[in-house]
N, C-alpha and C. Protein backbone atom coordinates (compact mmCIF):
# COMPACT_ATOMS: atom_id res chain seq x y z
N UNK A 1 108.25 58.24 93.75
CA UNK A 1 108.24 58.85 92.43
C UNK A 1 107.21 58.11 91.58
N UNK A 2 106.39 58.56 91.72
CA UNK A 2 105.06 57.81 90.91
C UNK A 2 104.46 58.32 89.76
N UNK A 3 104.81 59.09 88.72
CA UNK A 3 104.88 59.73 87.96
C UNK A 3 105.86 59.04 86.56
N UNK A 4 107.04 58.55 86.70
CA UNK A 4 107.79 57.99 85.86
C UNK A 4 107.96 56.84 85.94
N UNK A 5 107.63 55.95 84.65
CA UNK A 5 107.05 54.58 84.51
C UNK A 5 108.24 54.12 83.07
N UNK A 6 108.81 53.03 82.98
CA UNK A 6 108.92 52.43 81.99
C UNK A 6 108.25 51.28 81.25
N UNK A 7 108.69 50.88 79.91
CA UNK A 7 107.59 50.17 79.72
C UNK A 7 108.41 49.02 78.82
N UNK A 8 108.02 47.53 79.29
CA UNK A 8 108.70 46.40 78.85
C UNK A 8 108.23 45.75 77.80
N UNK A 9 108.56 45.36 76.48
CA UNK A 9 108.17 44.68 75.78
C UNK A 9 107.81 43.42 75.92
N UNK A 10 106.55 43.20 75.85
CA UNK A 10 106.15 41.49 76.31
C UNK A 10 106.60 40.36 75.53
N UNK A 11 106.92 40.66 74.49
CA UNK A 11 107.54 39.57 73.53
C UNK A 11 109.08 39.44 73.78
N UNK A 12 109.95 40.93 73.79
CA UNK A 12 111.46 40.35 73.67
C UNK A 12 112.13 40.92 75.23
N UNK A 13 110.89 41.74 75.89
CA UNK A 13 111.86 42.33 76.99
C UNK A 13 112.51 43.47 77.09
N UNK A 14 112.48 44.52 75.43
CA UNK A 14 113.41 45.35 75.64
C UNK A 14 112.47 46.46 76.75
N UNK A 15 113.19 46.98 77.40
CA UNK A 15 112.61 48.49 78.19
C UNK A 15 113.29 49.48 77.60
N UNK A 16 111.95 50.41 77.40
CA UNK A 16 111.98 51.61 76.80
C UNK A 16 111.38 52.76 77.51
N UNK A 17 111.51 54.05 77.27
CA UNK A 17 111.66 55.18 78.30
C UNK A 17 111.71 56.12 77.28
N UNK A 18 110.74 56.84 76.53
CA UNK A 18 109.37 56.85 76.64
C UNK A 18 108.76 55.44 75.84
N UNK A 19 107.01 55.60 76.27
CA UNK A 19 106.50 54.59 75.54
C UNK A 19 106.51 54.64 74.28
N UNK A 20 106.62 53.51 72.93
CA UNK A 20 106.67 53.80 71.48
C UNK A 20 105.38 52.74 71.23
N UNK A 21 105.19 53.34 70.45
CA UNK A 21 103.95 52.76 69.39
C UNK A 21 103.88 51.32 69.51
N UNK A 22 104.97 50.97 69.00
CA UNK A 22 105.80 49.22 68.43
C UNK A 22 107.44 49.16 69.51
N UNK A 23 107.59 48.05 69.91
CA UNK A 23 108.75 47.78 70.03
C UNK A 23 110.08 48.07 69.01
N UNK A 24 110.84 48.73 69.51
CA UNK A 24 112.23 49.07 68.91
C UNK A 24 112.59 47.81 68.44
N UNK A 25 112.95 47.30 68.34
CA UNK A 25 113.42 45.60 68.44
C UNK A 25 112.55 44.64 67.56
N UNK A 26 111.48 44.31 67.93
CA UNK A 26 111.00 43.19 67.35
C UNK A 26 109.59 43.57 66.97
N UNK A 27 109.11 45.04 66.71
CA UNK A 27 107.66 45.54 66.68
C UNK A 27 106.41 45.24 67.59
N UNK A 28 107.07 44.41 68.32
CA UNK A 28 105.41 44.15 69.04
C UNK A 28 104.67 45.17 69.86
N UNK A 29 103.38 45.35 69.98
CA UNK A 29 102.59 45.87 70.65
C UNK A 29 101.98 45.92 71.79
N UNK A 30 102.44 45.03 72.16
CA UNK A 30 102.28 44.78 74.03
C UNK A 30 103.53 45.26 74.28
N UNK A 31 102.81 45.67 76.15
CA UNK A 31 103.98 46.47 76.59
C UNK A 31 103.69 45.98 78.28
N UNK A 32 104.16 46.16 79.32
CA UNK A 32 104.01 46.03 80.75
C UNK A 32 104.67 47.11 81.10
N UNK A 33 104.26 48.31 82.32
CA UNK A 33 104.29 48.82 82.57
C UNK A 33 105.56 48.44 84.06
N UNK A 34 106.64 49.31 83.93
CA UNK A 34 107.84 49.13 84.92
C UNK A 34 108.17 50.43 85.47
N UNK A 35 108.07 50.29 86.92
CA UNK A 35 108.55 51.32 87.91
C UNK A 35 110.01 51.35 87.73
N UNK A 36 110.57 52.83 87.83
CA UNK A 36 111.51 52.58 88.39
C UNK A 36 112.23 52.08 89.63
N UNK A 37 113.25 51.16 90.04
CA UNK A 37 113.74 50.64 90.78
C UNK A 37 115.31 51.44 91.45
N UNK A 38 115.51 51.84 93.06
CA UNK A 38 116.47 51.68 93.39
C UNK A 38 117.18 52.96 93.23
N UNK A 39 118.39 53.63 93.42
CA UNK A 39 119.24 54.77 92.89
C UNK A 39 119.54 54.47 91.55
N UNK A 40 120.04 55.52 91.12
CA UNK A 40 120.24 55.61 89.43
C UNK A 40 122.03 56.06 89.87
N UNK A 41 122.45 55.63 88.31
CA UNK A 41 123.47 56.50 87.89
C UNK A 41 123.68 57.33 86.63
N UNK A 42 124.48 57.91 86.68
CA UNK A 42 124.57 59.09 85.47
C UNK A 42 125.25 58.47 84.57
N UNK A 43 124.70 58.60 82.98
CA UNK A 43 125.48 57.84 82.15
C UNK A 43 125.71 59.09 81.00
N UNK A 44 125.24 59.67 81.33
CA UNK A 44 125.78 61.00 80.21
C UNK A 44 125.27 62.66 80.97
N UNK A 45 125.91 63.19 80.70
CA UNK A 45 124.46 64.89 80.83
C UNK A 45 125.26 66.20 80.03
N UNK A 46 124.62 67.05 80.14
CA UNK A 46 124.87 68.46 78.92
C UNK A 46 124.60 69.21 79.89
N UNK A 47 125.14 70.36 79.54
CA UNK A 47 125.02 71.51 80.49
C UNK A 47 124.51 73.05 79.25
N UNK A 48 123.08 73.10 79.60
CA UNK A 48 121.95 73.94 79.10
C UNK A 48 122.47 75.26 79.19
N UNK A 49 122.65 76.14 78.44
CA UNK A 49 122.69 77.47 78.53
C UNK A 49 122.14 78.52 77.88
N UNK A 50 121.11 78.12 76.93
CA UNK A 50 120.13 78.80 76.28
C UNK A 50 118.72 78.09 76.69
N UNK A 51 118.62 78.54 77.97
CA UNK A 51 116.99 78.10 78.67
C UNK A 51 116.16 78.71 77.94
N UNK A 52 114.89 78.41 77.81
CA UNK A 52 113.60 78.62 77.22
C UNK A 52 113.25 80.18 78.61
N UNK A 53 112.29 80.95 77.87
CA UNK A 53 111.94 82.17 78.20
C UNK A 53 111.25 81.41 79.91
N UNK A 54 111.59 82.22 80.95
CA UNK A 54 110.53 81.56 82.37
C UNK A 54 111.46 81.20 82.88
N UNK A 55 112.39 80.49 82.70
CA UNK A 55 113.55 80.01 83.36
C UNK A 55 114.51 80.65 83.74
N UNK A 56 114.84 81.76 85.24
CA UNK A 56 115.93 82.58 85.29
C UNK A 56 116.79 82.06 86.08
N UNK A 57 117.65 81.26 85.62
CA UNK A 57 118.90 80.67 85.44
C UNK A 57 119.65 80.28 84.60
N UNK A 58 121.02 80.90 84.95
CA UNK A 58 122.15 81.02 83.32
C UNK A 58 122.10 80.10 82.50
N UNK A 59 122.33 78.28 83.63
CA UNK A 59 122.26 77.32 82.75
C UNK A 59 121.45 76.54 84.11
N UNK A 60 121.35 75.20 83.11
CA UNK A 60 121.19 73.87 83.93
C UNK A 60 122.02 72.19 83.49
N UNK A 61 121.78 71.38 84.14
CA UNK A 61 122.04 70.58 83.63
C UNK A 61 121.52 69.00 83.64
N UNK A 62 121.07 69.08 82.50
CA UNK A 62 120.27 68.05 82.26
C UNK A 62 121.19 66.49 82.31
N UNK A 63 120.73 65.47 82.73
CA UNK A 63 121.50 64.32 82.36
C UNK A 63 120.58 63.07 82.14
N UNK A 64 120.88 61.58 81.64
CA UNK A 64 120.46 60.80 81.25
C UNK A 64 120.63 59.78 82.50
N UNK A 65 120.20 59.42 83.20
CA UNK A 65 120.61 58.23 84.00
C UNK A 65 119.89 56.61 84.03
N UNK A 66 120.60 55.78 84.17
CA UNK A 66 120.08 54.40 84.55
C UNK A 66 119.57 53.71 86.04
N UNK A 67 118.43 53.27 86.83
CA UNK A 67 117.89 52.60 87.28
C UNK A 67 118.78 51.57 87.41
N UNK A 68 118.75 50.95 88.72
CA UNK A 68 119.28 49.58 88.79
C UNK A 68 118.20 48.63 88.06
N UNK A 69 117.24 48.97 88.07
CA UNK A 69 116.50 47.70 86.97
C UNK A 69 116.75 48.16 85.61
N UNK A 70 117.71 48.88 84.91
CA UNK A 70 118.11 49.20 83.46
C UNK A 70 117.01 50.20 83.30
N UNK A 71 116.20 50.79 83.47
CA UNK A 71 115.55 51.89 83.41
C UNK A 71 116.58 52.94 83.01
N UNK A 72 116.33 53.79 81.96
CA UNK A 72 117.00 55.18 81.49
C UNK A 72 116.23 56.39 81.30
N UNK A 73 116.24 57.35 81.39
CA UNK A 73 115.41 58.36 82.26
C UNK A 73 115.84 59.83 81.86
N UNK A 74 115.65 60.85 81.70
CA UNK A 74 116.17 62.40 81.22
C UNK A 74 115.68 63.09 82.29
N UNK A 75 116.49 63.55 83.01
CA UNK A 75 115.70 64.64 84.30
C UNK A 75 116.80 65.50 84.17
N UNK A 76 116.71 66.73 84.96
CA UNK A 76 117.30 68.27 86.05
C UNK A 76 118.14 67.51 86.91
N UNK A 77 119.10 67.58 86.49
CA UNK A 77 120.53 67.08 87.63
C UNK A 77 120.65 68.30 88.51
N UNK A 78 119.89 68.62 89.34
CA UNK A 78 120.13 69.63 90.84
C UNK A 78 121.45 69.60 91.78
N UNK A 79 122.76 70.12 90.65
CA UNK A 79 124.10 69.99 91.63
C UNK A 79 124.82 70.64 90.04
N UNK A 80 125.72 71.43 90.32
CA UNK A 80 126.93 72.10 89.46
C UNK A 80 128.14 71.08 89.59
N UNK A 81 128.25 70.18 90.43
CA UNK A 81 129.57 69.13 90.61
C UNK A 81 129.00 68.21 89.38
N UNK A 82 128.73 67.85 88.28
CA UNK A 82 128.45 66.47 87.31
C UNK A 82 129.35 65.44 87.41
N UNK A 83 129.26 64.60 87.25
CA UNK A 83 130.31 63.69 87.27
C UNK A 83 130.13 62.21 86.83
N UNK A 84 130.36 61.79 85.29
CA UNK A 84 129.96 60.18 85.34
C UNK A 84 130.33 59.32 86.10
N UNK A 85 129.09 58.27 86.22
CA UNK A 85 128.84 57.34 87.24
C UNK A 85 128.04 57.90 87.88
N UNK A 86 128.10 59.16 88.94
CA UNK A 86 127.89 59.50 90.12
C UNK A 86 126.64 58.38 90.12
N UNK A 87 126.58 58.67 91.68
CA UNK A 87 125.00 57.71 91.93
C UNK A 87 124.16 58.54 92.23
N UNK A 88 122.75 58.93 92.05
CA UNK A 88 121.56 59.90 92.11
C UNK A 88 120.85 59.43 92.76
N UNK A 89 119.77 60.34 93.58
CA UNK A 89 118.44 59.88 94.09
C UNK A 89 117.55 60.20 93.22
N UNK A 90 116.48 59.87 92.50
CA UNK A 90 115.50 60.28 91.42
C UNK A 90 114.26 60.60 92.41
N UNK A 91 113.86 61.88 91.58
CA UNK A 91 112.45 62.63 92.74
C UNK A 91 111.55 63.19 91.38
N UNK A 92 110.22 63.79 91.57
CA UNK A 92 109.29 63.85 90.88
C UNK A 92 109.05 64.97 91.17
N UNK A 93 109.10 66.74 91.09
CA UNK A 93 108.92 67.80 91.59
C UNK A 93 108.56 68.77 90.47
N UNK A 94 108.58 69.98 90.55
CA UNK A 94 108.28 71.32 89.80
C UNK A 94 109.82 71.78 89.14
N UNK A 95 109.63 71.58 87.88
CA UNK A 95 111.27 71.90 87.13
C UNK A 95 110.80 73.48 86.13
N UNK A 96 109.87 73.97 86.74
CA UNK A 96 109.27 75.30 85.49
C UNK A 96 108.48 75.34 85.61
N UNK A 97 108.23 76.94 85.62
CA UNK A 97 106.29 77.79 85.62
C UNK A 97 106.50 78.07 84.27
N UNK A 98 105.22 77.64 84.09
CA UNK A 98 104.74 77.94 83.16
C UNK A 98 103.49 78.29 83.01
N UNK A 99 102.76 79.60 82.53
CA UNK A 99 101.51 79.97 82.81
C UNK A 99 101.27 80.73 83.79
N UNK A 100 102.34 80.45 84.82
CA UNK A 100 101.79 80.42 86.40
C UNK A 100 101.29 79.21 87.40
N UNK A 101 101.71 78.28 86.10
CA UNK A 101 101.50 76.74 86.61
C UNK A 101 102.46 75.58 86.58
N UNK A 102 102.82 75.56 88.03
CA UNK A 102 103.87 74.31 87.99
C UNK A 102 104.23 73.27 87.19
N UNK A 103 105.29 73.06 86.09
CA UNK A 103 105.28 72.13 85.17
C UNK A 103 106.48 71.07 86.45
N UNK A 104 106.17 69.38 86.37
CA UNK A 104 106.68 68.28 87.10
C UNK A 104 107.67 67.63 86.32
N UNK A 105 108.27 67.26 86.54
CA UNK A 105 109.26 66.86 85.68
C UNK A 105 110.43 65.71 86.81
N UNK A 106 111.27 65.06 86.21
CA UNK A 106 111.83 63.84 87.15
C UNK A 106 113.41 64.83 87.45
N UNK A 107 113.61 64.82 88.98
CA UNK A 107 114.66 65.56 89.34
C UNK A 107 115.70 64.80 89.76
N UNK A 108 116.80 65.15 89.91
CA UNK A 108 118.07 64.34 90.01
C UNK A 108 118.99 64.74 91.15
N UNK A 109 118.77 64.55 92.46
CA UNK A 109 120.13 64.67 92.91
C UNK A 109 121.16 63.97 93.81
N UNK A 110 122.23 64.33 94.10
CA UNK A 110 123.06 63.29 94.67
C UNK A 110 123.00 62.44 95.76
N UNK A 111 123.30 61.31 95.29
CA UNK A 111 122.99 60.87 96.44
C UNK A 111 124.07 61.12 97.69
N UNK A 112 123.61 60.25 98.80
CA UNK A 112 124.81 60.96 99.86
C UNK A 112 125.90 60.49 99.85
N UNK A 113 126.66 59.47 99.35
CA UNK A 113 128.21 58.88 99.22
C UNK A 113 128.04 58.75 97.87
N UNK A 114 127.83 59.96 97.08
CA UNK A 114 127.83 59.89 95.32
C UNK A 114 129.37 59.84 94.93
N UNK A 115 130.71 59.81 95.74
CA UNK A 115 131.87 59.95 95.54
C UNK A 115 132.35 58.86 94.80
N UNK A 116 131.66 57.44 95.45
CA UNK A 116 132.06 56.28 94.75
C UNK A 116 131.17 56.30 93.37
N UNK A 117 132.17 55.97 91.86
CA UNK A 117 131.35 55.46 91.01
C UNK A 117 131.46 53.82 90.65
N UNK A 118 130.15 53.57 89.63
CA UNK A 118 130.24 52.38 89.20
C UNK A 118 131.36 51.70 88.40
């Protein structure tokens, strides 16, 4: 998944997901660039039912998950079972045409013993 990057504050450390101007925290302007690490888990998600025009499906469901390196992340949870905790595999694929042109976006789905949570 080479596409979704976090980014560490060089002064205090916080990681943030997307990049900001200034550090949340302590303003600074340096940043280091952080892969995500490892399976994720689900720490929140919503279930979409007024999709944008292009999208023919009733709903979806979006969720928020964490990286074992604290990485937090917004992707397409690809499964109708949701469930906090679960554990995810994070992938980088086509979530919407648009134009006629593949829009990429970070995808979410279970991993294979997602039964156990954290």
């Amino acid at each position: 998944m080479s596409h979704l990057v976090g980014h560490r504050c060089v002064e205090c450390g916080r990681l943030m997901n997307p990049r900001h101007l200034r550090c949340l925290d302590c303003n600074g302007r340096e940043f280091e660039e952080v892969p995500p690490e490892g399976e994720c888990r689900l720490i929140t998600y919503s279930e979409i039912t007024s999709l944008p025009w292009g999208i023919d499906e009733r709903s979806r469901i979006l969720g928020v998950v964490e990286f074992e390196n604290g990485l937090k992340a917004l992707g397409w949870l690809r499964t109708d079972k949701a469930k906090m905790g679960m554990r995810l595999n994070a992938g980088w694929g086509p979530v919407r045409v648009v134009g006629g042109e593949e829009v990429y976006g970070l995808t979410l789905v279970p991993a294979k013993s997602s039964s156990r949570t954290r």
